[in-house]
Protein backbone atom coordinates (compact mmCIF):
# COMPACT_ATOMS: atom_id res chain seq x y z
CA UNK A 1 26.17 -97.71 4.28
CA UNK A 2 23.40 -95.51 3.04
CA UNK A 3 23.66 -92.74 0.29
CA UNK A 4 21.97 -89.51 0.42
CA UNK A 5 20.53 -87.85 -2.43
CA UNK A 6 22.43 -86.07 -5.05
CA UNK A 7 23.35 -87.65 -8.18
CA UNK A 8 22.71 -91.77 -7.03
CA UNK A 9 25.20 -92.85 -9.65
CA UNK A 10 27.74 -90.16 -8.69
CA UNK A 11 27.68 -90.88 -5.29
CA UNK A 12 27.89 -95.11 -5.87
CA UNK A 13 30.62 -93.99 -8.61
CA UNK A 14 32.82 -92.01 -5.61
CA UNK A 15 32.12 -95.07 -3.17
CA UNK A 16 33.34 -97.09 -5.62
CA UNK A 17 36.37 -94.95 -5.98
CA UNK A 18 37.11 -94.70 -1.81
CA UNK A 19 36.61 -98.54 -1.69
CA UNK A 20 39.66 -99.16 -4.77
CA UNK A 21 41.41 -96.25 -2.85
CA UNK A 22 41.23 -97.24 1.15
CA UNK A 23 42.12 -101.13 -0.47
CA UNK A 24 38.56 -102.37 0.52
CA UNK A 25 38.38 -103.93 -2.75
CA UNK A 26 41.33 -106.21 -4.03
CA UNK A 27 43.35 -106.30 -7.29
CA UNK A 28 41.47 -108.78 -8.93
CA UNK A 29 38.66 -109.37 -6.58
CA UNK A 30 34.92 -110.48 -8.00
CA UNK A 31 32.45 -107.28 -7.43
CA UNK A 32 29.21 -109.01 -6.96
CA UNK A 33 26.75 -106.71 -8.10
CA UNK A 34 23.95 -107.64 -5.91
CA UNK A 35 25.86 -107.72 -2.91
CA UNK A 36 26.94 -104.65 -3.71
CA UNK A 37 23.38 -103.45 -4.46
CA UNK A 38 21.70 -104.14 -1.29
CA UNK A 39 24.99 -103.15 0.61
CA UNK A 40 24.91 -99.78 -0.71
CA UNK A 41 20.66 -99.46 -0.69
CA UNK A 42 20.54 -98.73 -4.50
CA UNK A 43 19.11 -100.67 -7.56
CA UNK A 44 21.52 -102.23 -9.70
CA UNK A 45 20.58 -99.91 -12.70
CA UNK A 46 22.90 -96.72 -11.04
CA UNK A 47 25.13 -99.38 -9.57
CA UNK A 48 26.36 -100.41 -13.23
CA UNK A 49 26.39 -97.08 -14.71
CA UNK A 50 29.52 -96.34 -12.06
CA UNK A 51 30.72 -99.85 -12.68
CA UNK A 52 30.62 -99.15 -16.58
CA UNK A 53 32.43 -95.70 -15.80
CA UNK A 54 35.04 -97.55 -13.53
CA UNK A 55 35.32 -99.87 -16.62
CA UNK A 56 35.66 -96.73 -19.08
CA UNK A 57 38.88 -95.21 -16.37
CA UNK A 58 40.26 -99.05 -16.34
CA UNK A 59 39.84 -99.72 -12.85
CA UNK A 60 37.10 -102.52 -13.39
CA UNK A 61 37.10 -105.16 -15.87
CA UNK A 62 33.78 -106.71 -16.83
CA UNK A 63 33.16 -109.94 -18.64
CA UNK A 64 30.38 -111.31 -19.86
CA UNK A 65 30.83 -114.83 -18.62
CA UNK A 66 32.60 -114.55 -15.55
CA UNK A 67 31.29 -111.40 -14.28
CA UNK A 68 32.96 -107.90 -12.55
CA UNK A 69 36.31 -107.58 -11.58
CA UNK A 70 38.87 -105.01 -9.75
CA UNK A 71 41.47 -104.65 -12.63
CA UNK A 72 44.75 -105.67 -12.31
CA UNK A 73 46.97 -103.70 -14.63
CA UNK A 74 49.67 -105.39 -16.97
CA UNK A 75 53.34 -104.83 -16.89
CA UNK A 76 53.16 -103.38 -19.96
CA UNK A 77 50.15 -100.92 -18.66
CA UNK A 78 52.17 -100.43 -14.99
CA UNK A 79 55.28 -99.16 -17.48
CA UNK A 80 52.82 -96.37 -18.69
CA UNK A 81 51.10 -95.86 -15.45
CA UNK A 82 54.30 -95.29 -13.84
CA UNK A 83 55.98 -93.17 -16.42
CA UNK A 84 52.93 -90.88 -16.53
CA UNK A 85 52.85 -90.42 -12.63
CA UNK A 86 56.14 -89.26 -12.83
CA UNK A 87 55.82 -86.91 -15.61
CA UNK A 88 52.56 -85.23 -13.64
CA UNK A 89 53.45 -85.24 -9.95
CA UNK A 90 56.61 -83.39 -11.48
CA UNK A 91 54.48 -80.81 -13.17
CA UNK A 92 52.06 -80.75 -9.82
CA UNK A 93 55.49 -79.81 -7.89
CA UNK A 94 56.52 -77.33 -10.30
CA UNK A 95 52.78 -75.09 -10.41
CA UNK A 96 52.99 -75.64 -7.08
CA UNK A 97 55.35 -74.05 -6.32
CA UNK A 98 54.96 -71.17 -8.09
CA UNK A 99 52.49 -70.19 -5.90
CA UNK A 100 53.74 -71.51 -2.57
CA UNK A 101 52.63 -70.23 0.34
CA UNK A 102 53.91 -69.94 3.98
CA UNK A 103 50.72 -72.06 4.72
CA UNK A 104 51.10 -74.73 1.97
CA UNK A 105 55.06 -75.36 3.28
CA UNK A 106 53.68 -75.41 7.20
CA UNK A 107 51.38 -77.79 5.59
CA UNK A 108 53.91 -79.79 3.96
CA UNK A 109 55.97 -80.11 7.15
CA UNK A 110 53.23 -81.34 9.33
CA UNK A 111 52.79 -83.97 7.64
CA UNK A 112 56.15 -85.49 9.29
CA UNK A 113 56.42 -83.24 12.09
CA UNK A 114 57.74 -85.95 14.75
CA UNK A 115 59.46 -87.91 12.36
CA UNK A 116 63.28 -88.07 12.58
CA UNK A 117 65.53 -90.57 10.83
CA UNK A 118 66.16 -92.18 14.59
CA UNK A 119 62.18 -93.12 14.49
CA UNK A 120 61.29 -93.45 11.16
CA UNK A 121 60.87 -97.43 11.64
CA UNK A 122 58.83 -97.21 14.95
CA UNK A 123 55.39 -96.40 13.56
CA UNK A 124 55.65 -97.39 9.27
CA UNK A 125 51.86 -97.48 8.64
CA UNK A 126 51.81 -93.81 10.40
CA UNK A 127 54.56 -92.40 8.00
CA UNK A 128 52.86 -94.19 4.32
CA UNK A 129 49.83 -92.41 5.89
CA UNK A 130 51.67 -89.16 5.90
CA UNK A 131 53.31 -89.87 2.53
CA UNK A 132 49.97 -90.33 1.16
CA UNK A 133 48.90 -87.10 3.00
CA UNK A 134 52.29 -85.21 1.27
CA UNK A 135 51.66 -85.98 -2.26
CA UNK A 136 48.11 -85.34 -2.03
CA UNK A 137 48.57 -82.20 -1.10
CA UNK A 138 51.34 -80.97 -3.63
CA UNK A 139 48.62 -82.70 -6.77
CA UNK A 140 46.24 -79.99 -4.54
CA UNK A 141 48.68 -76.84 -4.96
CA UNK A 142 49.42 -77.47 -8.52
CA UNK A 143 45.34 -76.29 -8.33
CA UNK A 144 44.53 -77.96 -11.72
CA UNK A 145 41.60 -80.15 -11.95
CA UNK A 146 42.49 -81.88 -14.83
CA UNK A 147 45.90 -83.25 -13.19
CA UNK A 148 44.19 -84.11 -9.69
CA UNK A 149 41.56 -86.29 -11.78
CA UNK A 150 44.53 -88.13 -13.88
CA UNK A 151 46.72 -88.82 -10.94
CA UNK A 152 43.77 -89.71 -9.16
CA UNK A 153 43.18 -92.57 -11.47
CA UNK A 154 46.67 -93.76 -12.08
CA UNK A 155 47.29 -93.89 -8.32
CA UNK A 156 43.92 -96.00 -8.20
CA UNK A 157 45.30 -98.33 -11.03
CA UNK A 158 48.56 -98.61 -9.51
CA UNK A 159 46.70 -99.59 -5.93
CA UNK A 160 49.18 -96.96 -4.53
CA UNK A 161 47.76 -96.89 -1.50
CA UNK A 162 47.72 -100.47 -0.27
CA UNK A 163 51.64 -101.08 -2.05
CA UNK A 164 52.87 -98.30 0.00
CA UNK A 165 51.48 -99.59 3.10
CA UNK A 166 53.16 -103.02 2.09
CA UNK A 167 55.99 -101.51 1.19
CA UNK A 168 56.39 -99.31 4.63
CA UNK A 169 56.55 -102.25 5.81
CA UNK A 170 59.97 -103.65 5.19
CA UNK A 171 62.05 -101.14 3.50
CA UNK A 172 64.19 -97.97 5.12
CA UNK A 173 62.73 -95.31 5.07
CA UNK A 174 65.45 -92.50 5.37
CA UNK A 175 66.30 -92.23 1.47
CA UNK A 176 62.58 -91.71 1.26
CA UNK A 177 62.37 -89.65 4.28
CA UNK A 178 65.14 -86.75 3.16
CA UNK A 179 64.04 -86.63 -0.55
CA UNK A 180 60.58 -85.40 1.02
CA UNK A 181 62.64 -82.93 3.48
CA UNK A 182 64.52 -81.80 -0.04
CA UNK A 183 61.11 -81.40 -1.92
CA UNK A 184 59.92 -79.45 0.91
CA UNK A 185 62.78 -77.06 0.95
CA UNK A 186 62.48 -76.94 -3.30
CA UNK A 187 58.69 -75.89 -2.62
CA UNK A 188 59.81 -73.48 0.08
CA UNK A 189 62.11 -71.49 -2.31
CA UNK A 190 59.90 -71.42 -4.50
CA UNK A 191 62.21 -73.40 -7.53
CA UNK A 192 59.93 -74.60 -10.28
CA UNK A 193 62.59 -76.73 -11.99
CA UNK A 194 63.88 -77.99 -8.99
CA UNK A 195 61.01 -79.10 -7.32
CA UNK A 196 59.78 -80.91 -10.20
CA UNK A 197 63.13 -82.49 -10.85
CA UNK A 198 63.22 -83.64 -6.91
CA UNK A 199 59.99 -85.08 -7.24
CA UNK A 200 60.37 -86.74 -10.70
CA UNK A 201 62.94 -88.53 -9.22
CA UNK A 202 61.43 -89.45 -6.35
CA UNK A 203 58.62 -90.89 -7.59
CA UNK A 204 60.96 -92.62 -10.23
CA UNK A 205 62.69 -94.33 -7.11
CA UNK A 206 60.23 -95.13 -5.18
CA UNK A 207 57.37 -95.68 -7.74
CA UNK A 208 59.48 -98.36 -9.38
CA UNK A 209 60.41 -100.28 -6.23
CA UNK A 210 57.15 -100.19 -5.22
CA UNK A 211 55.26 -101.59 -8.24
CA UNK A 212 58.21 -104.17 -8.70
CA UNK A 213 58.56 -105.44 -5.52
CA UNK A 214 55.60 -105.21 -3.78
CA UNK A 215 53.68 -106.03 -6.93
CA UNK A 216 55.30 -108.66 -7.94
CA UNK A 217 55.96 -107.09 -11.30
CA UNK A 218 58.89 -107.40 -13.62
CA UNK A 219 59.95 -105.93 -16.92
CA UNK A 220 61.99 -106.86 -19.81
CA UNK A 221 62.72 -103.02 -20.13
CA UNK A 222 62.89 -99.67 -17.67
CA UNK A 223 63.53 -96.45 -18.05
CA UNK A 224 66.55 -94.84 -16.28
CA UNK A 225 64.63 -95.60 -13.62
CA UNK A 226 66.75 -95.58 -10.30
């Protein structure tokens, strides 16, 4: 995997990022910088700048005598992370859809154009593919930078990616499946409010199930999370 020029720490920094994100790297797992190094065809001097900024955004923890490690968040940090996702995605929805287009909602349906609740269970990994694809692209409409950078790293910290994979796996879908049909048709007619209540509690549902059972996670406390 060879890097082209730009900036050589931004680029290993973004790698980095795609490797947490696609689930290449493991909650926990030992990052073994010189691996790594020779891997990627870079020194270790910009390889530890990113690995010092993944430390900074908490997706890394580095210790001295045991060496670098994928971060695996805390219940008490997976509370916040969860809460905060909610509170965002829900004001992504609702500056989304102030601006909604025709395009944007064609968009939106694509992504499960060919899913009915009859097949919803034949192909799993092909629907938490176009979940992923759904969400991503309502954080895109609410065309803030600041929010897409946030969510970015909460959904990295929560491993988002490979728990809704693992959770596609044994759950039903259709609850899931009809509150994206309803966000769709909040984002159509263009209803702020409702939008971001439909997706607030959403990604209160699902978020929580998620985290808790796939994760392995329990609390002492929740929100009124469903």
């Amino acid at each position: 995997m060879k890097i082209q020029r730009k900036s050589i720490t931004e680029q290993v920094y973004e790698i980095l990022q795609r490797g947490i994100e696609s689930g290449r790297f493991k909650p926990g797992e030992r990052i073994r910088e010189d691996r790594l190094a020779t891997k990627l065809s870079v020194s270790k001097t910009p390889l530890r700048i990113a690995l010092h900024q993944l430390k900074e955004s908490g997706l890394v923890r580095i210790d001295a005598r045991l060496g670098i490690f994928l971060a695996t968040p805390t219940e008490e940090e997976v509370a916040e992370l969860v809460e905060m996702r909610e509170v965002l995605e829900g004001l992504a929805a609702r500056r989304a859809a102030r601006h909604s287009t025709d395009k944007f909602i064609a968009k939106l349906r694509g992504c499960f154009a060919g899913f009915t609740e009859h097949n919803l269970m034949d192909d799993r990994q092909a629907y938490a593919g176009a979940d992923h694809k759904f969400h991503s692209l309502i954080i895109a409409a609410a065309e803030s930078a600041e929010l897409q950078t946030t969510l970015k790293t909460i959904n990295l910290r929560l491993h988002m990616n490979r728990l809704r994979r693992s959770y596609s796996r044994g759950h039903d879908l259709t609850p899931i499946h009809r509150e994206h049909l309803a966000i769709i048709e909040a984002l159509d007619a263009r209803d702020s409010p409702a939008a971001e209540n439909l997706v607030r509690a959403h990604i209160r549902g699902i978020a929580w199930r998620v985290v808790v059972n796939e994760a392995g996670v329990t609390f002492s406390a929740k929100t009124d999370a469903a």
